[in-house]
N, C-alpha and C. Protein backbone atom coordinates (compact mmCIF):
# COMPACT_ATOMS: atom_id res chain seq x y z
N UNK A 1 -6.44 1.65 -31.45
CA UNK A 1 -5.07 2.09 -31.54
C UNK A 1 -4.13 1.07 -30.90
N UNK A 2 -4.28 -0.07 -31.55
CA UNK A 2 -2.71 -1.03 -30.95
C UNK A 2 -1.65 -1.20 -30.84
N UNK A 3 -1.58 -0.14 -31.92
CA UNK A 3 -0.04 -0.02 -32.64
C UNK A 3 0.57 1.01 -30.84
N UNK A 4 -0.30 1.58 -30.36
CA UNK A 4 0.44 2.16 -29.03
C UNK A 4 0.38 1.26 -27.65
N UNK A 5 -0.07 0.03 -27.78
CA UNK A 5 0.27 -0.69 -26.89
C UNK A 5 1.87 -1.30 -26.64
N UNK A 6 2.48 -1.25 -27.30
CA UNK A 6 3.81 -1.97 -27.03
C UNK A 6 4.37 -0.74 -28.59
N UNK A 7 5.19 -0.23 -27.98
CA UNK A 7 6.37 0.83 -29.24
C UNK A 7 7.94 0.24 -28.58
N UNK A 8 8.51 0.75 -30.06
CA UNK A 8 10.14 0.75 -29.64
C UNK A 8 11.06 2.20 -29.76
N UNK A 9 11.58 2.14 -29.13
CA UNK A 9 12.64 3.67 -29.56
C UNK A 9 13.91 3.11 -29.82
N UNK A 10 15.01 3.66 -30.37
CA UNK A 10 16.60 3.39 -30.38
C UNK A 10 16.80 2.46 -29.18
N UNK A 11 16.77 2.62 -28.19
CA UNK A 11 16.88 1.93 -26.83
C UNK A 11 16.05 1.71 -25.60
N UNK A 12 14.77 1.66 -26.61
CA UNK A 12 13.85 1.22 -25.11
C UNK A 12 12.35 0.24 -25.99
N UNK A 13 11.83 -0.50 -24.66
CA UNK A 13 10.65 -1.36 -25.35
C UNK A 13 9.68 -0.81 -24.26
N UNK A 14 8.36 0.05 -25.50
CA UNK A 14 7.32 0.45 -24.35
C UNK A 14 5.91 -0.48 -24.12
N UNK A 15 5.68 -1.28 -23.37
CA UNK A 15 4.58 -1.65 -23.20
C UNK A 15 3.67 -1.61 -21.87
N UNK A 16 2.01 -1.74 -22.59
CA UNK A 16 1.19 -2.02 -21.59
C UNK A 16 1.71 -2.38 -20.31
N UNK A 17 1.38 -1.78 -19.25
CA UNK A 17 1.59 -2.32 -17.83
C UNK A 17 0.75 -3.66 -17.50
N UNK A 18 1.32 -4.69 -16.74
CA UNK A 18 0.25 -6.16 -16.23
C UNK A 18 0.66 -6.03 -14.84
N UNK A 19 0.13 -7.14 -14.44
CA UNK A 19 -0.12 -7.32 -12.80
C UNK A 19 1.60 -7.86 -13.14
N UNK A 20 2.19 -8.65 -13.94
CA UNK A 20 3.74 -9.25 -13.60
C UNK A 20 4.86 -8.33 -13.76
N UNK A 21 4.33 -6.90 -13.88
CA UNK A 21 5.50 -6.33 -13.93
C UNK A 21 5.29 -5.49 -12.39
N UNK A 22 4.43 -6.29 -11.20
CA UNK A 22 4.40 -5.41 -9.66
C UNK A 22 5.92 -5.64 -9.28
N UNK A 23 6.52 -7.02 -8.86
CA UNK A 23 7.62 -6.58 -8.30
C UNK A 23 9.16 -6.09 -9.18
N UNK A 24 8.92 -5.87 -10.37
CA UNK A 24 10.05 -4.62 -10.85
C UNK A 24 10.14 -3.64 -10.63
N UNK A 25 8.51 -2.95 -10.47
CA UNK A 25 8.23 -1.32 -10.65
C UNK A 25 7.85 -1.23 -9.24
N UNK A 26 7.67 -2.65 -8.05
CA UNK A 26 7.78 -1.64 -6.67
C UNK A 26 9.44 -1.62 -6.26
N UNK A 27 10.40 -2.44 -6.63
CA UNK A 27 11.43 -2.35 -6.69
C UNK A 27 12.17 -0.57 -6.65
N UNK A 28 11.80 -0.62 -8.03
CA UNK A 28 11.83 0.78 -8.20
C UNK A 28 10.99 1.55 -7.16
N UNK A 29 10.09 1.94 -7.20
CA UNK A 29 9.04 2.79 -6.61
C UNK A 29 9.34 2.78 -5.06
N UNK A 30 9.97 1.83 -4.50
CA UNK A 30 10.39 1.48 -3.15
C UNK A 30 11.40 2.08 -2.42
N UNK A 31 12.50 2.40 -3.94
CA UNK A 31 13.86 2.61 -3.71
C UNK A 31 14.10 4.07 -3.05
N UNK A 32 14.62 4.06 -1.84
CA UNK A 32 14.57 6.20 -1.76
C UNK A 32 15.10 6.96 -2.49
N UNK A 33 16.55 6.63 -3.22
CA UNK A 33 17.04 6.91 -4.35
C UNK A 33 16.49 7.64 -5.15
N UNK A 34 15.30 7.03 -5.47
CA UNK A 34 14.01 7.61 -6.97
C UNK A 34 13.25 8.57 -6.05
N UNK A 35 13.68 8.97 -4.98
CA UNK A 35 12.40 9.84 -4.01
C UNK A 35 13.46 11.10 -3.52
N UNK A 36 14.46 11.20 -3.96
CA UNK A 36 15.02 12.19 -3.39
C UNK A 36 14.68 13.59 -3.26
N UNK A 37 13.60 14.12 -4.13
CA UNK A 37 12.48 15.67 -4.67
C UNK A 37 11.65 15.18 -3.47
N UNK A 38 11.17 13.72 -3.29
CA UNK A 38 10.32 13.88 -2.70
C UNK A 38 9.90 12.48 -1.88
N UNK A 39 11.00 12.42 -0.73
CA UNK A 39 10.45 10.96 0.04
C UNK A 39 9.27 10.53 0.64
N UNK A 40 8.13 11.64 0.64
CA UNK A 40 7.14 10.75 1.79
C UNK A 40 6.47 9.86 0.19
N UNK A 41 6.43 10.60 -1.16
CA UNK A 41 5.95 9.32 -1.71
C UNK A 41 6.76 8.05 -2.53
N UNK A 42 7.22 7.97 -1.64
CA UNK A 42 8.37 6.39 -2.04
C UNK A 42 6.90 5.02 -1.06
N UNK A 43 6.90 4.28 -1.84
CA UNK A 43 6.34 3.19 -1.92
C UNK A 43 7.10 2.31 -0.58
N UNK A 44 6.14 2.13 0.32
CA UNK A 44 6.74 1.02 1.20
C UNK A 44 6.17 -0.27 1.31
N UNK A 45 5.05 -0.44 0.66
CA UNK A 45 4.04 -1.66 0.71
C UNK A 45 3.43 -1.71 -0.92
N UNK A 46 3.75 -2.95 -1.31
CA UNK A 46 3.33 -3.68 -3.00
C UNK A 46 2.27 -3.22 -3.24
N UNK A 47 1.31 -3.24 -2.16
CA UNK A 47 -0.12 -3.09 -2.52
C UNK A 47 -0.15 -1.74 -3.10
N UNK A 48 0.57 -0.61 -2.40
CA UNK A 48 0.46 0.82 -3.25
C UNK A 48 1.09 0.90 -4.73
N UNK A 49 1.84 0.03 -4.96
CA UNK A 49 2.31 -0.05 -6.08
C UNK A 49 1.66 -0.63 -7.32
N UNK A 50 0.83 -1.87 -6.31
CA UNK A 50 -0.07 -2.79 -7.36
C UNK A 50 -1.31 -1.83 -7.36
N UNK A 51 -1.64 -0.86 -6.70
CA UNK A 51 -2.92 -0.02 -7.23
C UNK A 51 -2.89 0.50 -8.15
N UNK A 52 -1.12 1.35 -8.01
CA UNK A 52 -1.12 2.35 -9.25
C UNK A 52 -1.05 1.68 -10.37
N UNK A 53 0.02 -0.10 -10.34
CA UNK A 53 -0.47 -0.31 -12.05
C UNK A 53 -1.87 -0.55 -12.50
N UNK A 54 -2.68 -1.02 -11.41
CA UNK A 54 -4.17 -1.14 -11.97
C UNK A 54 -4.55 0.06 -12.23
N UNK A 55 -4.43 1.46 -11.94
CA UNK A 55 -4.77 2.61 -12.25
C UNK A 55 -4.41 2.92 -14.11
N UNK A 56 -3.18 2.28 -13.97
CA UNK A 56 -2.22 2.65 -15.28
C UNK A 56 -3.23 1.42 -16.58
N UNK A 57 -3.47 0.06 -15.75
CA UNK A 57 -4.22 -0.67 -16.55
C UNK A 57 -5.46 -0.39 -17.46
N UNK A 58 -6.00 0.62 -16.08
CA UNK A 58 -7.38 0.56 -16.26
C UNK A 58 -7.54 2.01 -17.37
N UNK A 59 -6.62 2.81 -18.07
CA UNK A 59 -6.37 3.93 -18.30
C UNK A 59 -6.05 3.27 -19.71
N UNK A 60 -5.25 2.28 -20.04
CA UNK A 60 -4.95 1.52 -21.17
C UNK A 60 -6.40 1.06 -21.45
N UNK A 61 -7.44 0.40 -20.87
CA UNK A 61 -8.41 -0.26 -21.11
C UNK A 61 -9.63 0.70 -21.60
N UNK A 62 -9.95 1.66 -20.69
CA UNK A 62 -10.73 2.92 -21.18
C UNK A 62 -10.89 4.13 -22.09
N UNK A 63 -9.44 4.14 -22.44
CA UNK A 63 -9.17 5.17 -23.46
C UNK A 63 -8.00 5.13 -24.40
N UNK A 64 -7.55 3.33 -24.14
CA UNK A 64 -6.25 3.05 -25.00
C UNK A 64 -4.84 4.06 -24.44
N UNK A 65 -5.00 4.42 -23.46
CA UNK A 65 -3.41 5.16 -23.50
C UNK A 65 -3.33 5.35 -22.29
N UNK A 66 -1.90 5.24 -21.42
CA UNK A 66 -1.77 4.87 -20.43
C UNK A 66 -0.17 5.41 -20.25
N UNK A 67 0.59 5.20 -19.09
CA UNK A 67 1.71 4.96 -18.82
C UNK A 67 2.24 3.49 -19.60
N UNK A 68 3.35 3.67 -19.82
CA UNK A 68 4.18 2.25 -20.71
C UNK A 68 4.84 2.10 -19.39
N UNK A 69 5.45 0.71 -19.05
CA UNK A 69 6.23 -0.09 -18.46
C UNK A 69 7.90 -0.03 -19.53
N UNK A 70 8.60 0.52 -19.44
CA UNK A 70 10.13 1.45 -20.13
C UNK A 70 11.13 -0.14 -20.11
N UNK A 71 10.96 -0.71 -20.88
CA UNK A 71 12.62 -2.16 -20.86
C UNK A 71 13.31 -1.67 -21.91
N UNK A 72 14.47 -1.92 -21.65
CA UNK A 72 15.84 -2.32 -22.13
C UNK A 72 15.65 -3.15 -23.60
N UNK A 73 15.85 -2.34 -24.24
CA UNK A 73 15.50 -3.28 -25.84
C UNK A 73 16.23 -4.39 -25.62
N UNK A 74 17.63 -4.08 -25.37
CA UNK A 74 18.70 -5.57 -25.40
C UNK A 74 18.18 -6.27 -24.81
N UNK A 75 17.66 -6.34 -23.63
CA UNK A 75 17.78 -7.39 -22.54
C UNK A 75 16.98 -7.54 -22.05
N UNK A 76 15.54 -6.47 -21.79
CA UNK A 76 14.51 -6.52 -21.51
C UNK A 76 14.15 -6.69 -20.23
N UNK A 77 15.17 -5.80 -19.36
CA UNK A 77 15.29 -5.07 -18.13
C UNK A 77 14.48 -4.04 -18.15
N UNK A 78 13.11 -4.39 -17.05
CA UNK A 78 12.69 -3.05 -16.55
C UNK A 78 13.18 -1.94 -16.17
N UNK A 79 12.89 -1.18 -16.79
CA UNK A 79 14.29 0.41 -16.43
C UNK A 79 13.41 0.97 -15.84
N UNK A 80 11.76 1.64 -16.09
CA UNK A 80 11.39 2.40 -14.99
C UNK A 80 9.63 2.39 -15.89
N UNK A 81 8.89 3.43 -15.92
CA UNK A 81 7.75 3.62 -16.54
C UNK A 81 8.06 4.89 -16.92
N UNK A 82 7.09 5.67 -18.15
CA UNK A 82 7.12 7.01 -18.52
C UNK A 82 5.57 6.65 -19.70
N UNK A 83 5.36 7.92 -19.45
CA UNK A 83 3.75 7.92 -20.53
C UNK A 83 2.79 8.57 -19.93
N UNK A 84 1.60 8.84 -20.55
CA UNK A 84 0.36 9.89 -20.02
C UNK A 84 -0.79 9.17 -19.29
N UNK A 85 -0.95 10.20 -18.38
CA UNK A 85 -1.95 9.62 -17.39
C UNK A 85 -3.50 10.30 -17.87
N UNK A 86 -4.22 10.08 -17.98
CA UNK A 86 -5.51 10.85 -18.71
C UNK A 86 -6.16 11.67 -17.05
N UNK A 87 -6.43 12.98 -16.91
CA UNK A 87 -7.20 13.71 -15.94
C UNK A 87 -8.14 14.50 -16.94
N UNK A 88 -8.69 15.06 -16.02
CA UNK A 88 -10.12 15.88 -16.57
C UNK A 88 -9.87 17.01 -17.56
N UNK A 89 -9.56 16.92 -18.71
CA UNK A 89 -9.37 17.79 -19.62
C UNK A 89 -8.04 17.66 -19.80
N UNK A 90 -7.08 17.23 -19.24
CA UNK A 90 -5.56 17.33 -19.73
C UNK A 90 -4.69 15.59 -19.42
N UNK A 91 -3.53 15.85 -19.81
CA UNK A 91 -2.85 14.92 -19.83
C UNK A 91 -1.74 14.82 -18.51
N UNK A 92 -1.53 13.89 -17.79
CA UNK A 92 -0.42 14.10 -16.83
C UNK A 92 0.96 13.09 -17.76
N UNK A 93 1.97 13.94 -17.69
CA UNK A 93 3.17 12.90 -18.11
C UNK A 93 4.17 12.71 -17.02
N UNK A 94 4.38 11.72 -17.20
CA UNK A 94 4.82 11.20 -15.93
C UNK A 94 6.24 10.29 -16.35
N UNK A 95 7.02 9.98 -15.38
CA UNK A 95 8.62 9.19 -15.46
C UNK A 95 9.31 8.79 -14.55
N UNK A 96 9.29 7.58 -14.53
CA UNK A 96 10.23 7.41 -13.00
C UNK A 96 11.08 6.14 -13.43
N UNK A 97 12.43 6.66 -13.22
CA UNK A 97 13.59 5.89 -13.86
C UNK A 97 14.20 4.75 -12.76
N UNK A 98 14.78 3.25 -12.49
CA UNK A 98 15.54 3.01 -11.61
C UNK A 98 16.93 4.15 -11.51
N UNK A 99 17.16 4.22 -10.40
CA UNK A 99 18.56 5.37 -10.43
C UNK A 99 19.58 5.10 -10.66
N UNK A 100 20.26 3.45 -11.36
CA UNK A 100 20.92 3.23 -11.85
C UNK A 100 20.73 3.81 -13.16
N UNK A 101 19.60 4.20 -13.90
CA UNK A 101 19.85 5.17 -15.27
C UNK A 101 19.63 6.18 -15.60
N UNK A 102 19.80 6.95 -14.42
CA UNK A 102 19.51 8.46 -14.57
C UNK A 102 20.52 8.93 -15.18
N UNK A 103 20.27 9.68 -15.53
CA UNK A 103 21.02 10.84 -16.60
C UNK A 103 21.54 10.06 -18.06
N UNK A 104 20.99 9.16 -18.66
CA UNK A 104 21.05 8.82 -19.73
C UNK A 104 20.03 9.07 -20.83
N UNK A 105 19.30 9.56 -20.63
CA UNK A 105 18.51 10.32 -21.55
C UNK A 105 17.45 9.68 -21.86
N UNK A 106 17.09 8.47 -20.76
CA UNK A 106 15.91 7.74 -21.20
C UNK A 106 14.34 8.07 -20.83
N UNK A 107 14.56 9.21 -20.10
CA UNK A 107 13.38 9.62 -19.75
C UNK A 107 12.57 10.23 -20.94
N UNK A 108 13.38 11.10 -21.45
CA UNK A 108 13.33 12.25 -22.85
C UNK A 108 12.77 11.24 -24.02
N UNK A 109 13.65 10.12 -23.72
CA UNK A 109 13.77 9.06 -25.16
C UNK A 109 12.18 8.55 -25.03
N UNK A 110 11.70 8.25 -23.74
CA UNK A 110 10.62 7.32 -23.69
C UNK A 110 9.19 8.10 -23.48
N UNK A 111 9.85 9.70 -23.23
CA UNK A 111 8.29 10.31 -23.04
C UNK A 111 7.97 10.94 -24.57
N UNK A 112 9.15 10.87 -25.36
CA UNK A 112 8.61 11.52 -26.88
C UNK A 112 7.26 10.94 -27.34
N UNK A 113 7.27 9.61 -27.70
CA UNK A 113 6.22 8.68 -28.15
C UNK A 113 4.83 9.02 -26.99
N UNK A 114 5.02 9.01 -26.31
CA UNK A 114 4.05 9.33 -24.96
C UNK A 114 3.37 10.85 -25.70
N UNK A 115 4.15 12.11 -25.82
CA UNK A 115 3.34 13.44 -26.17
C UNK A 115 2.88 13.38 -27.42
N UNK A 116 3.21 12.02 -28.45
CA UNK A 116 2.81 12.23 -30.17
C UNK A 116 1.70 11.49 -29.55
N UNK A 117 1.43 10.53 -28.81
CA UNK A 117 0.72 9.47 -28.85
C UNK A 117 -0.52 9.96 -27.64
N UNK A 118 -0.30 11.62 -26.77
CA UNK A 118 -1.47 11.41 -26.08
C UNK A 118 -2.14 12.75 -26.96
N UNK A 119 -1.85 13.10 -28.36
CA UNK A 119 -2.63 14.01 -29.25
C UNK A 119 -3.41 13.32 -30.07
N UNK A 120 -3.08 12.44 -30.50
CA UNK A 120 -3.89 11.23 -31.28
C UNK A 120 -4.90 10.59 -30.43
N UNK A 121 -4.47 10.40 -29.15
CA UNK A 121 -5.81 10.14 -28.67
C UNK A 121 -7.04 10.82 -28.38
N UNK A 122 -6.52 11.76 -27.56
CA UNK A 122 -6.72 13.07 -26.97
C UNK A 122 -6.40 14.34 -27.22
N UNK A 123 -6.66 15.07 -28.12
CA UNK A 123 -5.73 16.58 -28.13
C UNK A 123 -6.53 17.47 -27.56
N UNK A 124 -5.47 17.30 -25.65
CA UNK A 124 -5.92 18.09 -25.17
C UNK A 124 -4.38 18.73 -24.15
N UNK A 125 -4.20 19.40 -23.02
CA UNK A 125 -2.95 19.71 -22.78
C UNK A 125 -2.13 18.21 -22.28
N UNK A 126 -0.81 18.43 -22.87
CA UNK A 126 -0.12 17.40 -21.89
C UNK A 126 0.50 18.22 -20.66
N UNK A 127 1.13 17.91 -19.52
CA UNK A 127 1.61 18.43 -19.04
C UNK A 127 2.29 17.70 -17.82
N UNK A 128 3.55 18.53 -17.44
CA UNK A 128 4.31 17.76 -16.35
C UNK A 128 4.25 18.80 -15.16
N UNK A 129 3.86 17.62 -13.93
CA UNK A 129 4.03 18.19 -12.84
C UNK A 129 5.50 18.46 -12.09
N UNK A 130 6.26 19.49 -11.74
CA UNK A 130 7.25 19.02 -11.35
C UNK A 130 7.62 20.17 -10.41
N UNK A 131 8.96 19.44 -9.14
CA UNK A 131 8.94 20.38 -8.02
C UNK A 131 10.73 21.28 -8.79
N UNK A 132 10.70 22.50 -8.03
CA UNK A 132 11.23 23.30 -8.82
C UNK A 132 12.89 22.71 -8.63
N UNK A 133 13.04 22.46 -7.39
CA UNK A 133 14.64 21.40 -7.32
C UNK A 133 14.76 19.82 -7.87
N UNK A 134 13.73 19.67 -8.62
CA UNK A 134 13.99 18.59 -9.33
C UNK A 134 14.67 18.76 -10.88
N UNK A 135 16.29 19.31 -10.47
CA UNK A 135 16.13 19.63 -12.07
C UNK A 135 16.47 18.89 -13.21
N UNK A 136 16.49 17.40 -13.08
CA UNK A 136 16.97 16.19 -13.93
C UNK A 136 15.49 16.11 -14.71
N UNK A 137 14.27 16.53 -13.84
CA UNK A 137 12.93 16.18 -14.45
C UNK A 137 12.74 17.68 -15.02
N UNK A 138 13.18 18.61 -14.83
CA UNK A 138 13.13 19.97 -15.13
C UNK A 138 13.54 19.83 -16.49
N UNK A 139 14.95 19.84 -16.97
CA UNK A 139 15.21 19.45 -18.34
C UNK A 139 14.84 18.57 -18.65
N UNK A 140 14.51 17.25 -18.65
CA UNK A 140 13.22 16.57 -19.68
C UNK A 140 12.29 17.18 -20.24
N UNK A 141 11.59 18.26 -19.15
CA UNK A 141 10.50 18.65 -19.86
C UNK A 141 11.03 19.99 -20.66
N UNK A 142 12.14 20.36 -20.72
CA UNK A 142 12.53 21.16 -21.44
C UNK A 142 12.82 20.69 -22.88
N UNK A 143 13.95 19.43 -22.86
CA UNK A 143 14.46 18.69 -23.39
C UNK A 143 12.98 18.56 -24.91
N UNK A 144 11.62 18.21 -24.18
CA UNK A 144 10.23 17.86 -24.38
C UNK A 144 9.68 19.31 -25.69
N UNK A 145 9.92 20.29 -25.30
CA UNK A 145 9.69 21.29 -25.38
C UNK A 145 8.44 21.84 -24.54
N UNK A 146 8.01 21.27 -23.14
CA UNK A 146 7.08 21.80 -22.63
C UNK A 146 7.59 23.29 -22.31
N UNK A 147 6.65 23.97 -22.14
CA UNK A 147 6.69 25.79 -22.16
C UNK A 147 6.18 25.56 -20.19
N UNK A 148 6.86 26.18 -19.66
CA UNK A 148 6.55 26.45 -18.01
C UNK A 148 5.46 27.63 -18.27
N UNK A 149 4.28 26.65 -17.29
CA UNK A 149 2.46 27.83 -17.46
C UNK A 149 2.53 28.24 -16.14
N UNK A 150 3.67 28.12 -15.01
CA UNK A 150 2.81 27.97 -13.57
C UNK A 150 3.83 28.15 -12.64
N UNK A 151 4.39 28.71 -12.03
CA UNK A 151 5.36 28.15 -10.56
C UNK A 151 4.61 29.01 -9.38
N UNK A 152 4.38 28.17 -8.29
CA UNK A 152 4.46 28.34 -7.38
C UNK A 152 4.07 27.75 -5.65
N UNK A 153 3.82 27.81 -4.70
CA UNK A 153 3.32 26.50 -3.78
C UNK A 153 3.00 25.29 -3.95
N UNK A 154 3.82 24.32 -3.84
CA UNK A 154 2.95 23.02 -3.66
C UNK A 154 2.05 22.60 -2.52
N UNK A 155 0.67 22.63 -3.41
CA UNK A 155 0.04 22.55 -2.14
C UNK A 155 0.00 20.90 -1.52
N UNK A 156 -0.52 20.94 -0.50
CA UNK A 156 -0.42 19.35 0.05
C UNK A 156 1.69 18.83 0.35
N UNK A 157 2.10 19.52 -0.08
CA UNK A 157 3.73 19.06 0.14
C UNK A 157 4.12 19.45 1.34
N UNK A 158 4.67 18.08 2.18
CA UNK A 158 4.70 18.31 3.82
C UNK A 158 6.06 19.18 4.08
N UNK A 159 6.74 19.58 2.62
CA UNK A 159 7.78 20.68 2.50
C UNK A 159 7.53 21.82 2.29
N UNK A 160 7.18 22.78 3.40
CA UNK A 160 6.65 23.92 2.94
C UNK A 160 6.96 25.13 1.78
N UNK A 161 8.76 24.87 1.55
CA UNK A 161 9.48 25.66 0.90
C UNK A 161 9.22 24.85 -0.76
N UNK A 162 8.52 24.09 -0.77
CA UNK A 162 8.17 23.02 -1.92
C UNK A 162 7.70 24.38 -2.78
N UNK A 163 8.31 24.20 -4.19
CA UNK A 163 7.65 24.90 -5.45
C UNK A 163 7.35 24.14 -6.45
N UNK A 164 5.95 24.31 -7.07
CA UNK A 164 5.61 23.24 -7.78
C UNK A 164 5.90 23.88 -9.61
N UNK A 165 6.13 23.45 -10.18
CA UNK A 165 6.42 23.82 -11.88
C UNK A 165 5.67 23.43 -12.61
N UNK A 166 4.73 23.98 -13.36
CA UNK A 166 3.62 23.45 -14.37
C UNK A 166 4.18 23.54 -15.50
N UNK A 167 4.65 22.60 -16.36
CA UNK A 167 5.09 22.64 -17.65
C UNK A 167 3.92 21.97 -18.54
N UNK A 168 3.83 22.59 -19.78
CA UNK A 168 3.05 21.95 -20.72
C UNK A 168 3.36 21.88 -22.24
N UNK A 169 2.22 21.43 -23.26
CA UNK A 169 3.25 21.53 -24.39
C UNK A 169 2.19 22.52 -25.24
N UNK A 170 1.29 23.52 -24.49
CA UNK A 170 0.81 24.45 -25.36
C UNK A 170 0.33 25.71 -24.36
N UNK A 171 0.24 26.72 -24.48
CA UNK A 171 0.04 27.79 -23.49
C UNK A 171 -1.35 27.04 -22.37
N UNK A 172 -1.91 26.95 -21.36
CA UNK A 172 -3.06 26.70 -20.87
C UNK A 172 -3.55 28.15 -20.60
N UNK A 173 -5.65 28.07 -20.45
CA UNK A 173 -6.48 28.52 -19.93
C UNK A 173 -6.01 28.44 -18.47
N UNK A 174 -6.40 29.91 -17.95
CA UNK A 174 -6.56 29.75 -16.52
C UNK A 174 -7.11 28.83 -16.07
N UNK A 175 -8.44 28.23 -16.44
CA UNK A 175 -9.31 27.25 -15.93
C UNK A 175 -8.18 25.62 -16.07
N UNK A 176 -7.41 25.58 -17.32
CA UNK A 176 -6.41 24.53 -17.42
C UNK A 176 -5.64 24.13 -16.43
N UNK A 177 -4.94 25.53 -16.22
CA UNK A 177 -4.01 25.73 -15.10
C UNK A 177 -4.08 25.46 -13.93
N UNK A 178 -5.44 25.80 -13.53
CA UNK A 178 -6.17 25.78 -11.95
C UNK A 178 -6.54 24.20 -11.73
N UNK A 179 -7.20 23.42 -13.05
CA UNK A 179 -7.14 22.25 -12.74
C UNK A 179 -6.16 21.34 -12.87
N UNK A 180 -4.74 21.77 -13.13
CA UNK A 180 -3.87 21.25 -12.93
C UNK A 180 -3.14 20.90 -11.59
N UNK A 181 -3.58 22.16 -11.45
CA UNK A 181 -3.22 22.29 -9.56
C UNK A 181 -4.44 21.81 -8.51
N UNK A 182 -5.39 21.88 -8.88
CA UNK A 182 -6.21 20.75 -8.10
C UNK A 182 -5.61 19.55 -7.18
């Protein structure tokens, strides 16, 4: 499936993640801005950043589908990442924008191709993790048509009042659900 290594939308270029796109996306990932739901995981050292793209690499390499690296068709400015993460029976979708382009609709724009493209690989659940005051990521996944399977404790969140939102894009099994929250 190559044709999902590098896609285009109206306004975005999605490709494979490499080791040369570490200091754009710790840029981003660094910024507190992009951590405001949730600062303890803002990136303070490259190396956490350069794991996760090898995570994202190694996810492209094993099962062809991965998180995309999100540029700027015009100009070919890293704007942020969005795309599916493969877990044990389901899909994680995931998005993290620089905060210079939030609220332009590029999250929505860049995770469409991401939910056609992790059924063709995989048809199994996609789904977004998300905390319940995040509501810019809340409507994406609405935006998405994910259906909410889940609210309640985040566990592990050093915010105790933290609520976690399970959105997906088809009803889940209890057993789905439970390993979502794992």
């Amino acid at each position: 499936m190559d044709d999902l290594r590098h896609l285009t939308t109206q306004r975005l270029r999605l490709d494979i993640p490499t080791a040369d796109d570490l200091d754009e996306m710790h840029a981003i990932y660094s910024d507190p801005r992009v951590w405001t739901h949730f600062p303890t995981l803002r990136h303070t050292e490259p190396a956490r950043t350069r794991s996760m793209l090898e995570v994202w690499m190694a996810a492209w390499g094993d099962i062809g589908l991965g998180p995309w690296i999100v540029r700027a068709l015009d100009d070919d400015v890293v704007l942020g990442h969005a795309g599916c993460s493969p877990r044990d029976g389901w899909w994680n979708l995931g998005y993290r924008f620089a905060p210079e382009t939030h609220g332009r609709g590029l999250a929505t724009e860049a995770s469409r191709p991401a939910l056609a493209a992790a059924v063709r690989v995989r048809d199994v659940p996609v789904v977004a993790l998300l905390l319940e005051h995040n509501h810019a990521s809340r409507r994406v996944a609405d935006k998405l048509g994910l259906m909410l399977q889940h609210r309640g404790p985040d566990a592990g969140n050093p915010d105790p009042a933290a609520v976690r939102l399970v959105c997906a894009d088809r009803p889940l099994t209890h057993e789905e659900r439970a390993a979502t929250l794992a």
